[in-house]
N, C-alpha and C. Protein backbone atom coordinates (compact mmCIF):
# COMPACT_ATOMS: atom_id res chain seq x y z
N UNK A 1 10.11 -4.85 20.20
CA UNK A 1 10.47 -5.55 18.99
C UNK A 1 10.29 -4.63 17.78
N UNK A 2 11.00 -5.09 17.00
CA UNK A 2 11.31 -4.41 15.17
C UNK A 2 10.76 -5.42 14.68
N UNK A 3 9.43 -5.39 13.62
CA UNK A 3 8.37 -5.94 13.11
C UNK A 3 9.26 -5.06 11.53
N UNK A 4 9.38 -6.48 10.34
CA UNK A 4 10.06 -6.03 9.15
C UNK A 4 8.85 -6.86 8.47
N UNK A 5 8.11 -6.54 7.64
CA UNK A 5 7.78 -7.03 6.53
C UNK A 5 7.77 -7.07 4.80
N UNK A 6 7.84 -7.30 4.13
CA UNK A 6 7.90 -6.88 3.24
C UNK A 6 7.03 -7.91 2.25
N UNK A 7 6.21 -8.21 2.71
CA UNK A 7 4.82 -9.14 1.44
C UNK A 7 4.85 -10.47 1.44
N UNK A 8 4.36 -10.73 0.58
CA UNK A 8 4.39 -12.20 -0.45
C UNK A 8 4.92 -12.18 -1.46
N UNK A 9 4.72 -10.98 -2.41
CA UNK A 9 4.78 -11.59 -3.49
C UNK A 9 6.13 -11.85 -4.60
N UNK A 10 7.06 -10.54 -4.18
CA UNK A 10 8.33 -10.75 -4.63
C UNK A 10 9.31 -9.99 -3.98
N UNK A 11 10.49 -10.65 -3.97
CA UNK A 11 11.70 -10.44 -2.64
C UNK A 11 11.83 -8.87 -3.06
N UNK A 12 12.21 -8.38 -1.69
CA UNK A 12 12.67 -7.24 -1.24
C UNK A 12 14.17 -7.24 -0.36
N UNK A 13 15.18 -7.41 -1.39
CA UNK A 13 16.41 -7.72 -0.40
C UNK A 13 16.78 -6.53 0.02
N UNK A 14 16.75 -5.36 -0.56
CA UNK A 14 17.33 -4.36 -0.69
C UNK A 14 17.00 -3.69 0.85
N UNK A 15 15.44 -4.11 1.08
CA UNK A 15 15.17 -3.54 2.19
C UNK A 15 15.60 -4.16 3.16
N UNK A 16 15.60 -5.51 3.86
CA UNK A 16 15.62 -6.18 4.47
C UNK A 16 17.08 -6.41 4.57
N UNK A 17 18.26 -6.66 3.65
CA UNK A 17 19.41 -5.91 3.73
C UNK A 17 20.07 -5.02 4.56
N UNK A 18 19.53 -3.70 4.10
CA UNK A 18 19.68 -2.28 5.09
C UNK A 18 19.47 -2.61 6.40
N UNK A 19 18.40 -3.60 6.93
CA UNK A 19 17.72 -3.67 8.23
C UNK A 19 18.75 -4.55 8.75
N UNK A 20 19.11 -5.66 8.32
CA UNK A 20 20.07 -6.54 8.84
C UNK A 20 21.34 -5.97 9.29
N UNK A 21 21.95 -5.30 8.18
CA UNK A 21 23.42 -4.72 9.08
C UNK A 21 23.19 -3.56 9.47
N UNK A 22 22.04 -3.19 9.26
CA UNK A 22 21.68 -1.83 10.47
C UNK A 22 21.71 -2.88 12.40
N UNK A 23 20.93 -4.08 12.14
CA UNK A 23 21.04 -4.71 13.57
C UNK A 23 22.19 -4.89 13.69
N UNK A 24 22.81 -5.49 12.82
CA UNK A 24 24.65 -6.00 13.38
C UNK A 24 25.47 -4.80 13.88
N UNK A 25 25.22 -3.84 12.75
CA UNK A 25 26.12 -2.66 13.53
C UNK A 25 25.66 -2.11 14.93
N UNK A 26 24.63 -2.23 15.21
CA UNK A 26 24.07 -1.30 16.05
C UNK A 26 23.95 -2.66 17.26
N UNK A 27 24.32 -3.99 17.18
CA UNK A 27 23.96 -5.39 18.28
C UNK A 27 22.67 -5.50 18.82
N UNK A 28 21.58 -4.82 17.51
CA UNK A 28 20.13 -5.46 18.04
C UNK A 28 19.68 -6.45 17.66
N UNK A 29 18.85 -7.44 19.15
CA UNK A 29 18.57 -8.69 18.65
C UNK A 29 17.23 -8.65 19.03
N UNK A 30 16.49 -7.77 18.27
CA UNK A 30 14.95 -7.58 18.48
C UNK A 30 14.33 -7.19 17.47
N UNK A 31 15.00 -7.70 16.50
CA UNK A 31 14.20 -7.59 14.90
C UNK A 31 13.77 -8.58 14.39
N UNK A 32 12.44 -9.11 14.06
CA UNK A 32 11.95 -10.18 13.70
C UNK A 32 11.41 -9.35 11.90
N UNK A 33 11.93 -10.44 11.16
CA UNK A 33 11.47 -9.64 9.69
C UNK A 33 10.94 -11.00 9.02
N UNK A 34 9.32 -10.85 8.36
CA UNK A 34 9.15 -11.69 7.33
C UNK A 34 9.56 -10.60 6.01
N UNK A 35 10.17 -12.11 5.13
CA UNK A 35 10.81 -12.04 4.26
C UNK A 35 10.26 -12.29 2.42
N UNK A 36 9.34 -13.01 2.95
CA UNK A 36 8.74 -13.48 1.33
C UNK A 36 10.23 -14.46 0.87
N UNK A 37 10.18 -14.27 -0.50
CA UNK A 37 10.96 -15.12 -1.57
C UNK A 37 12.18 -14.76 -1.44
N UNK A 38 12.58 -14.66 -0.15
CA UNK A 38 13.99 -13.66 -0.67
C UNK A 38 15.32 -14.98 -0.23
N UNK A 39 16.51 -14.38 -1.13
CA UNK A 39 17.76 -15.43 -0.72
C UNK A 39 18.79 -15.05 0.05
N UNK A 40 18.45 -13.95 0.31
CA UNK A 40 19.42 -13.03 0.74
C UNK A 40 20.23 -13.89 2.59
N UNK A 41 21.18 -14.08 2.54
CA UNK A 41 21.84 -14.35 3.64
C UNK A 41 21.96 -13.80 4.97
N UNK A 42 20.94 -13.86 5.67
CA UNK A 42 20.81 -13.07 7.23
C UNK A 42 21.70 -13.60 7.84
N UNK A 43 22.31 -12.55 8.86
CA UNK A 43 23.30 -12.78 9.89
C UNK A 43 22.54 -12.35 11.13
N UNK A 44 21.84 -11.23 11.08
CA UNK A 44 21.11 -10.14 12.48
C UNK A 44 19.84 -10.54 13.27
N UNK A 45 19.37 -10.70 12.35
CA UNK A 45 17.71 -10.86 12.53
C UNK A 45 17.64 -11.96 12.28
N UNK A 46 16.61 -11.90 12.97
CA UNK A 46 15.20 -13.35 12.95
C UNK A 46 14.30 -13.27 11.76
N UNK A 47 14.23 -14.66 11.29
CA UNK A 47 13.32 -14.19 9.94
C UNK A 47 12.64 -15.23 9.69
N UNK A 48 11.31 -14.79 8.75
CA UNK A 48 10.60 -16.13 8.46
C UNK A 48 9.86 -15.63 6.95
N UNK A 49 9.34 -16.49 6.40
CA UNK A 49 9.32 -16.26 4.62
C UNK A 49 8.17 -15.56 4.71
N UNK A 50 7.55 -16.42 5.28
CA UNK A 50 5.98 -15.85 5.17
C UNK A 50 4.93 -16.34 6.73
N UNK A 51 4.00 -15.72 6.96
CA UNK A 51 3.13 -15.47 8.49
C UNK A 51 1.66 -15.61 7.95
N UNK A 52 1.31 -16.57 8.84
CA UNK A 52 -0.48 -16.09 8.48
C UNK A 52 -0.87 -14.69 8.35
N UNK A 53 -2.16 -14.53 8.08
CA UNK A 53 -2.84 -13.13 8.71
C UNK A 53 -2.63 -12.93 10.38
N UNK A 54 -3.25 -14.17 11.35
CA UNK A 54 -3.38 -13.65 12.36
C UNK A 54 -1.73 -13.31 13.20
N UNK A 55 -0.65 -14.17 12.59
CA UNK A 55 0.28 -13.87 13.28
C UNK A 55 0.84 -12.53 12.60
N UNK A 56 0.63 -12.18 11.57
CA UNK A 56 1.01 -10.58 10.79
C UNK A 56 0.70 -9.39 11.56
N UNK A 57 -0.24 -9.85 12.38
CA UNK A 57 -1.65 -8.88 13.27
C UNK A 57 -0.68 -8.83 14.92
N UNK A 58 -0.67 -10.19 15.41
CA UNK A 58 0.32 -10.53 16.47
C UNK A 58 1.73 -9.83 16.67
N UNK A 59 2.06 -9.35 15.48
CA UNK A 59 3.57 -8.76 15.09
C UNK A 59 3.58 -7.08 15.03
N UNK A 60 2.54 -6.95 14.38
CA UNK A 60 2.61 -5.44 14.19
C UNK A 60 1.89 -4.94 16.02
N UNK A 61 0.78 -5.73 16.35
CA UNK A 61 0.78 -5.33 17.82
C UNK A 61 1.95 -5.40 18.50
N UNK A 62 2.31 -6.51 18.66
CA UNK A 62 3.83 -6.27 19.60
C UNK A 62 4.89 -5.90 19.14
N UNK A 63 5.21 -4.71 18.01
CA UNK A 63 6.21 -4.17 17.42
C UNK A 63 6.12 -2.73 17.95
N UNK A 64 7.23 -2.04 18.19
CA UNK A 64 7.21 -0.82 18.64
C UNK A 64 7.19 0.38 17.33
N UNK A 65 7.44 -0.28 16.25
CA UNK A 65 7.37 -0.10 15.16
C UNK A 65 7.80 -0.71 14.15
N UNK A 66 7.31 -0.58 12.65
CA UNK A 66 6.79 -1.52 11.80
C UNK A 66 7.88 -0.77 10.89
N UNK A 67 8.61 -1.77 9.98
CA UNK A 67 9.54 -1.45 8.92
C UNK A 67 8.82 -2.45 7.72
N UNK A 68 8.64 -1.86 6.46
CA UNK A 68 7.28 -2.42 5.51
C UNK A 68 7.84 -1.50 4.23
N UNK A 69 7.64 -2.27 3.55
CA UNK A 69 7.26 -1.72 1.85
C UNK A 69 6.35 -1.37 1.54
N UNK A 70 5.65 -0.44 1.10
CA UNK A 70 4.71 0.55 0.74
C UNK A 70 3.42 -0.04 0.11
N UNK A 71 3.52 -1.34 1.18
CA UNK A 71 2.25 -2.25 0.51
C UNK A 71 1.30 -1.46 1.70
N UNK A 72 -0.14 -1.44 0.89
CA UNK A 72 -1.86 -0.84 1.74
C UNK A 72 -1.68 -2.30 2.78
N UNK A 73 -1.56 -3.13 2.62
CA UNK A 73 -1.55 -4.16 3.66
C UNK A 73 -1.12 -3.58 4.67
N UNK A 74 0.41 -3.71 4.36
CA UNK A 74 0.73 -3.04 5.94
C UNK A 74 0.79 -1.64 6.63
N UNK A 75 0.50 -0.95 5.58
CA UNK A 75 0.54 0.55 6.12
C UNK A 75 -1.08 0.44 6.92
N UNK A 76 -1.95 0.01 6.33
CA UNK A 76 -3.66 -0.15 7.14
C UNK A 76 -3.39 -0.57 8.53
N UNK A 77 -2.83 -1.48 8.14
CA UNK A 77 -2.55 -2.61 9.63
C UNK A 77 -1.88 -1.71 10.59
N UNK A 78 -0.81 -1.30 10.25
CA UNK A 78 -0.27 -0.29 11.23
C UNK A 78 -1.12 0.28 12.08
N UNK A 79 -1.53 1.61 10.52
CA UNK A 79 -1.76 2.67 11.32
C UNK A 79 -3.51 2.68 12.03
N UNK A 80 -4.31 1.43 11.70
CA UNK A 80 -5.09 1.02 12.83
C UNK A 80 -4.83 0.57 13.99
N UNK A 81 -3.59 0.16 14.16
CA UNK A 81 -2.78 -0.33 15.35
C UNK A 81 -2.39 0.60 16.03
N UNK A 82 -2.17 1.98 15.16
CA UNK A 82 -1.80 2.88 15.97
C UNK A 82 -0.05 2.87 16.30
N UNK A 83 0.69 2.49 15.56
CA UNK A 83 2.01 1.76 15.63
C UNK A 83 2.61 2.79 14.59
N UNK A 84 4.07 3.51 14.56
CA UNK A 84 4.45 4.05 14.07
C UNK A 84 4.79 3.19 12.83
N UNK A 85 5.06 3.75 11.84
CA UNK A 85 5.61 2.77 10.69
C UNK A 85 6.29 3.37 9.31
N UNK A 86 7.83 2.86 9.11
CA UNK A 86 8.45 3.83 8.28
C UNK A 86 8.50 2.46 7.29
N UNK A 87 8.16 3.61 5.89
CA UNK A 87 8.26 2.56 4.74
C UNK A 87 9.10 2.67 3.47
N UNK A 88 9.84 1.90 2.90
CA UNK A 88 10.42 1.82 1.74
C UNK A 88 10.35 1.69 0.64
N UNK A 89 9.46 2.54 -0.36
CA UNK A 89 8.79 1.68 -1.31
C UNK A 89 9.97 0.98 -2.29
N UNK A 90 9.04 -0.16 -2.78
CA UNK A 90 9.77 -0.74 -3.63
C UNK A 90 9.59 -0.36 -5.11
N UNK A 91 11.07 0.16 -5.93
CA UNK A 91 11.51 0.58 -7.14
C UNK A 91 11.23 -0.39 -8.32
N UNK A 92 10.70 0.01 -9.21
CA UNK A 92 10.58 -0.64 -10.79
C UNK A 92 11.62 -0.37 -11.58
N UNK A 93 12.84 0.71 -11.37
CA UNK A 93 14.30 0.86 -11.64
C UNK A 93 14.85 -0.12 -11.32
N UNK A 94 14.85 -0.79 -10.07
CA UNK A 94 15.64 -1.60 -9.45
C UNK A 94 15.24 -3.17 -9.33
N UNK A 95 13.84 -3.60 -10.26
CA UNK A 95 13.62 -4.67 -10.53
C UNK A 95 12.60 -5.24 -9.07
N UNK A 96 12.50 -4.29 -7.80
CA UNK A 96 12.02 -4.58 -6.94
C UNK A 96 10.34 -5.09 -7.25
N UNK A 97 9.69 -4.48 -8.36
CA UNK A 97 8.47 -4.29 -8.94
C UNK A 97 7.68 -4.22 -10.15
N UNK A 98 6.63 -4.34 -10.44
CA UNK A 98 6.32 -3.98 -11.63
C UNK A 98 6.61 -2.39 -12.43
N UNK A 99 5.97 -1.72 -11.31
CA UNK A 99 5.96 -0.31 -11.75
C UNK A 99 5.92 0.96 -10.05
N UNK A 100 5.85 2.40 -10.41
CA UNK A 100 6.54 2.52 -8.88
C UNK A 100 5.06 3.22 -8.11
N UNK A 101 3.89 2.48 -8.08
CA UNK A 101 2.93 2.44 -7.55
C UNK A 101 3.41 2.74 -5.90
N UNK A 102 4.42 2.30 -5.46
CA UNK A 102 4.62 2.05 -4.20
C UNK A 102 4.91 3.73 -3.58
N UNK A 103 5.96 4.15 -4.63
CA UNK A 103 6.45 5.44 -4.78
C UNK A 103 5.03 6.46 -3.99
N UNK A 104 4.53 6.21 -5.31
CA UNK A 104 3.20 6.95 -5.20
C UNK A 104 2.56 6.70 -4.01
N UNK A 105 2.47 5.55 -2.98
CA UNK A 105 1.66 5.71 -2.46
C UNK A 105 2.10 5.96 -1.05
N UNK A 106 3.42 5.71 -0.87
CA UNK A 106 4.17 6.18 -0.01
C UNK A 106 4.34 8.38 -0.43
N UNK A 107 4.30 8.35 -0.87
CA UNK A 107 4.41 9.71 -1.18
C UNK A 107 2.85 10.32 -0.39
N UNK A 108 1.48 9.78 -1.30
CA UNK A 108 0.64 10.25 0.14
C UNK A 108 0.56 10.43 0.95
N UNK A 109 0.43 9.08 1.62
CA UNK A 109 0.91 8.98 2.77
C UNK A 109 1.43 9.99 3.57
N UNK A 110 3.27 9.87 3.09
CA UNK A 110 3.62 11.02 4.19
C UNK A 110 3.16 12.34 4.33
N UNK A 111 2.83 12.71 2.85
CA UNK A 111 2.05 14.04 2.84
C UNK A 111 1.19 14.36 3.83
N UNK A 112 0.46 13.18 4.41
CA UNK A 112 -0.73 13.78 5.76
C UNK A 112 -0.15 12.96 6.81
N UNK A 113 1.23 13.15 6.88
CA UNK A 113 1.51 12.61 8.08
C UNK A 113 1.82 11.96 8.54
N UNK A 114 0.91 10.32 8.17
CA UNK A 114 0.64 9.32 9.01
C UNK A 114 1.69 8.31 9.16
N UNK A 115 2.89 8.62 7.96
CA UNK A 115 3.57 7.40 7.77
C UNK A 115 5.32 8.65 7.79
N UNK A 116 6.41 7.61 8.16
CA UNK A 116 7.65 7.97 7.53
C UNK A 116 8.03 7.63 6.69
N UNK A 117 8.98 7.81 5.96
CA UNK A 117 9.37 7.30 4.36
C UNK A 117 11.00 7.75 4.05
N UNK A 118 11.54 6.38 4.02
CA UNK A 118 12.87 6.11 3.56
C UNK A 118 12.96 5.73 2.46
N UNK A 119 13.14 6.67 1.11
CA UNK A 119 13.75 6.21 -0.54
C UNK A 119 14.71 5.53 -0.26
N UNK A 120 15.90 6.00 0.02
CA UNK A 120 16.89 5.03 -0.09
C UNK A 120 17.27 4.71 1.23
N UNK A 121 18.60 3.26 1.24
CA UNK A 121 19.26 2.91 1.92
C UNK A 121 19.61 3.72 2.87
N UNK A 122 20.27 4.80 2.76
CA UNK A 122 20.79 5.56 4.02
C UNK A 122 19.64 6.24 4.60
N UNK A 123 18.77 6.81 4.11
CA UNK A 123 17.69 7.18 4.63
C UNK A 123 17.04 6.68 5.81
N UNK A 124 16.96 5.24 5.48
CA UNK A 124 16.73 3.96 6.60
C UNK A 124 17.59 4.06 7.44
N UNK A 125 18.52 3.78 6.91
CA UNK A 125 19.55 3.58 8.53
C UNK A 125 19.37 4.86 9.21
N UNK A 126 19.43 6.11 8.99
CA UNK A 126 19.22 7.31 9.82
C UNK A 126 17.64 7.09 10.78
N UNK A 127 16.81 6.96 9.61
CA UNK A 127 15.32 6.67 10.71
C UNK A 127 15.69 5.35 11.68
N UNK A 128 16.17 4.67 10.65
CA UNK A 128 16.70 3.15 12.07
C UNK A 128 17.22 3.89 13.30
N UNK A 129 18.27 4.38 13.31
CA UNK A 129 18.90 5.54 14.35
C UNK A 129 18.18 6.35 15.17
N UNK A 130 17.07 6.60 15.03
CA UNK A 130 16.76 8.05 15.88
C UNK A 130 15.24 7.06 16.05
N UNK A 131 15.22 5.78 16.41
CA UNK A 131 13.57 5.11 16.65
C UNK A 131 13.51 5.34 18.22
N UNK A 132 14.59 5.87 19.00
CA UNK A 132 14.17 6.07 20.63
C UNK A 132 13.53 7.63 20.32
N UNK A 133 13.76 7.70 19.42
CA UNK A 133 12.86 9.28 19.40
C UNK A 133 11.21 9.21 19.29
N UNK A 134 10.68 9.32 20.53
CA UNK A 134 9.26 9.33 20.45
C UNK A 134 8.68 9.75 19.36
N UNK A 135 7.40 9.03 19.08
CA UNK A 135 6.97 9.12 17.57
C UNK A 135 5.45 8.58 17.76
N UNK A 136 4.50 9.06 18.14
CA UNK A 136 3.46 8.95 18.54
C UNK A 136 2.63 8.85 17.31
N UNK A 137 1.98 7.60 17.23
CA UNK A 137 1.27 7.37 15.91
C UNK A 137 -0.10 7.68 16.12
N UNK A 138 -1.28 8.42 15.45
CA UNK A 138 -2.51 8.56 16.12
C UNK A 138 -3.12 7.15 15.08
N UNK A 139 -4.42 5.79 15.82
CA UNK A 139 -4.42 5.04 15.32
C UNK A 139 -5.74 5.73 13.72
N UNK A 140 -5.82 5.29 13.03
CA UNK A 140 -6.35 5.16 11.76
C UNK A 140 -8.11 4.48 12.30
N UNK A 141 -8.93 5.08 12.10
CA UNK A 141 -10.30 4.76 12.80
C UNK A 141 -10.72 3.21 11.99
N UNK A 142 -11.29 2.79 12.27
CA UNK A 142 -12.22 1.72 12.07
C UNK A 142 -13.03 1.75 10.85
N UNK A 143 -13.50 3.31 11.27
CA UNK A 143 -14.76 3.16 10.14
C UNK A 143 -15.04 4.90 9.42
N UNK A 144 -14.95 4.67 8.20
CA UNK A 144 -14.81 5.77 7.37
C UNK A 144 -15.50 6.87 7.93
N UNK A 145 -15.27 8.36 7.52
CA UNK A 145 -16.03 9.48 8.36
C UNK A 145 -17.65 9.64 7.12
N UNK A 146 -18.38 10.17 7.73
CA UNK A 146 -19.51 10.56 7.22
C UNK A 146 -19.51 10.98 5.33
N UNK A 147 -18.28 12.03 5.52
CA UNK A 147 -17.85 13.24 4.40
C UNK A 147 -17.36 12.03 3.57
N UNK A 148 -16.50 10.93 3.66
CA UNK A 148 -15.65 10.45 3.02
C UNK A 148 -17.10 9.22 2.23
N UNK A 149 -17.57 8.71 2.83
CA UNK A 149 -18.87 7.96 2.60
C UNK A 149 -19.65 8.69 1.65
N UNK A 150 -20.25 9.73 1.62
CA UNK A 150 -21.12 10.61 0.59
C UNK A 150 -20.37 10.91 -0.33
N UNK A 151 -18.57 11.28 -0.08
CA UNK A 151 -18.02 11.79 -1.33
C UNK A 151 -17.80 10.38 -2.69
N UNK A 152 -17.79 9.87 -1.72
CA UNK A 152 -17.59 7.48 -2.74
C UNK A 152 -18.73 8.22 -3.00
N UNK A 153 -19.95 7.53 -2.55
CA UNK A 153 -21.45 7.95 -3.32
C UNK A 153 -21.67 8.20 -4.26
N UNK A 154 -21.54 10.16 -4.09
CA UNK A 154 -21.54 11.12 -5.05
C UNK A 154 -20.48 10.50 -6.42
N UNK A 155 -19.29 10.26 -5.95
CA UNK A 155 -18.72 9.22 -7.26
C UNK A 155 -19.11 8.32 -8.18
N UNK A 156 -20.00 7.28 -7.41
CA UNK A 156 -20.18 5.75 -7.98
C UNK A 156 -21.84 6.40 -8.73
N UNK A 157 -22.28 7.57 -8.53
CA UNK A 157 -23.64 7.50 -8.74
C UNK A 157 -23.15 8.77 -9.96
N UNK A 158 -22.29 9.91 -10.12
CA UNK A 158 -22.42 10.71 -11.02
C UNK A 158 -21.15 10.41 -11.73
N UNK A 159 -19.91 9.89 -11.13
CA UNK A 159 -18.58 9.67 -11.44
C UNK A 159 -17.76 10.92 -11.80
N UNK A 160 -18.18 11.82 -10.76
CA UNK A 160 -17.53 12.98 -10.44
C UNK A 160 -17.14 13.34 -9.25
N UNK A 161 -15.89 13.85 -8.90
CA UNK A 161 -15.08 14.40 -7.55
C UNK A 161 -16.01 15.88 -7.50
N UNK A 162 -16.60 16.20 -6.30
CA UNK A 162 -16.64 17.38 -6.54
C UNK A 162 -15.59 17.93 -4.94
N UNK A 163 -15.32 19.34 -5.27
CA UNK A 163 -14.77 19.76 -4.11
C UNK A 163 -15.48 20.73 -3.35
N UNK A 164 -14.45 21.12 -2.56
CA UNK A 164 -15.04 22.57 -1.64
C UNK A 164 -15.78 22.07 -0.81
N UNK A 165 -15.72 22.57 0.87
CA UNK A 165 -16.24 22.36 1.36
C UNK A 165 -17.85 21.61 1.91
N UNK A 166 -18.91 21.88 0.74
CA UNK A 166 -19.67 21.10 0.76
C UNK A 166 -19.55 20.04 -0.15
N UNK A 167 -18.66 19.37 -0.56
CA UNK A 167 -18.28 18.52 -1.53
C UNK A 167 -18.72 17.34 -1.30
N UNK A 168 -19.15 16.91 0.07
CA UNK A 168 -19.64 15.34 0.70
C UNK A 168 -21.60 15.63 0.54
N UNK A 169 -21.83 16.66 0.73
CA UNK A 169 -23.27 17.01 0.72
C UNK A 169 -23.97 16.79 -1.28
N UNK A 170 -25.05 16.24 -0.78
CA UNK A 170 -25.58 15.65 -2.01
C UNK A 170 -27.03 17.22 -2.34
């Protein structure tokens, strides 16, 4: 299954769009997408507005991969799941948002890896295209590393980043 989410809080047609006649063209009927507020007219997919937590959890486990807007919700969820997951952030040009936080954080992200990232429409449909291409997600641990714990610390107690290798050491 194709696990689509895209939030609560305000519609994302644009994405969910792309995903729909990406299924029609392509005759997949294994895309289940929550939708939030959206009006947009599905023909492809299966859809529902909104999912508890535990069935959100239920979805991204049994998804072979996760199609999501550049919300920390679902990118966490993923990539503790260990589930590949390509994301779209949503634009403040395009009314999708307040501002392009999403941009930004999708931009991390791929920087180390963990995530794929489709700006635009065609972008998507190409990653839609090539998902039999193995894509091995490593899962996202449980529980923060040692270094990352002392470096918060060292923050909340001097409210300074320091770097360089001993940068977690107090």
């Amino acid at each position: 299954m194709i696990f689509v989410t895209v939030g609560t809080q305000v519609q994302f047609d644009r994405l969910i769009r792309t995903v729909d006649e990406w299924a029609g063209a392509r005759a997949r009927s294994d895309v289940f997408a929550q939708i939030g507020p959206s009006n947009y007219p599905f023909k492809h997919i299966r859809t529902e507005r909104f999912i508890d937590p535990s069935r959100f959890k239920s979805c991204v486990e049994a998804a072979s991969v996760v199609i999501a807007h550049a919300g920390m919700g679902s990118i966490i969820t993923a990539l503790e799941l260990g589930k590949r997951i390509i994301v779209m952030p949503r634009r403040a040009s395009l009314g999708e948002h307040r501002n392009d936080h999403q941009i930004a954080t999708a931009k991390q992200f791929a920087a180390q890896g963990r995530i794929e990232v489709a700006f635009e429409e065609r972008e998507l449909t190409d990653k839609l295209d090539q998902l039999d291409i193995v894509n091995r997600c490593e899962r996202l641990g449980g529980e923060a590393s040692p270094q990352l714990i002392m470096a918060i610390r060292n923050f909340i107690e001097t409210g300074h980043v320091r770097s360089g290798p001993n940068s977690a050491s107090a």
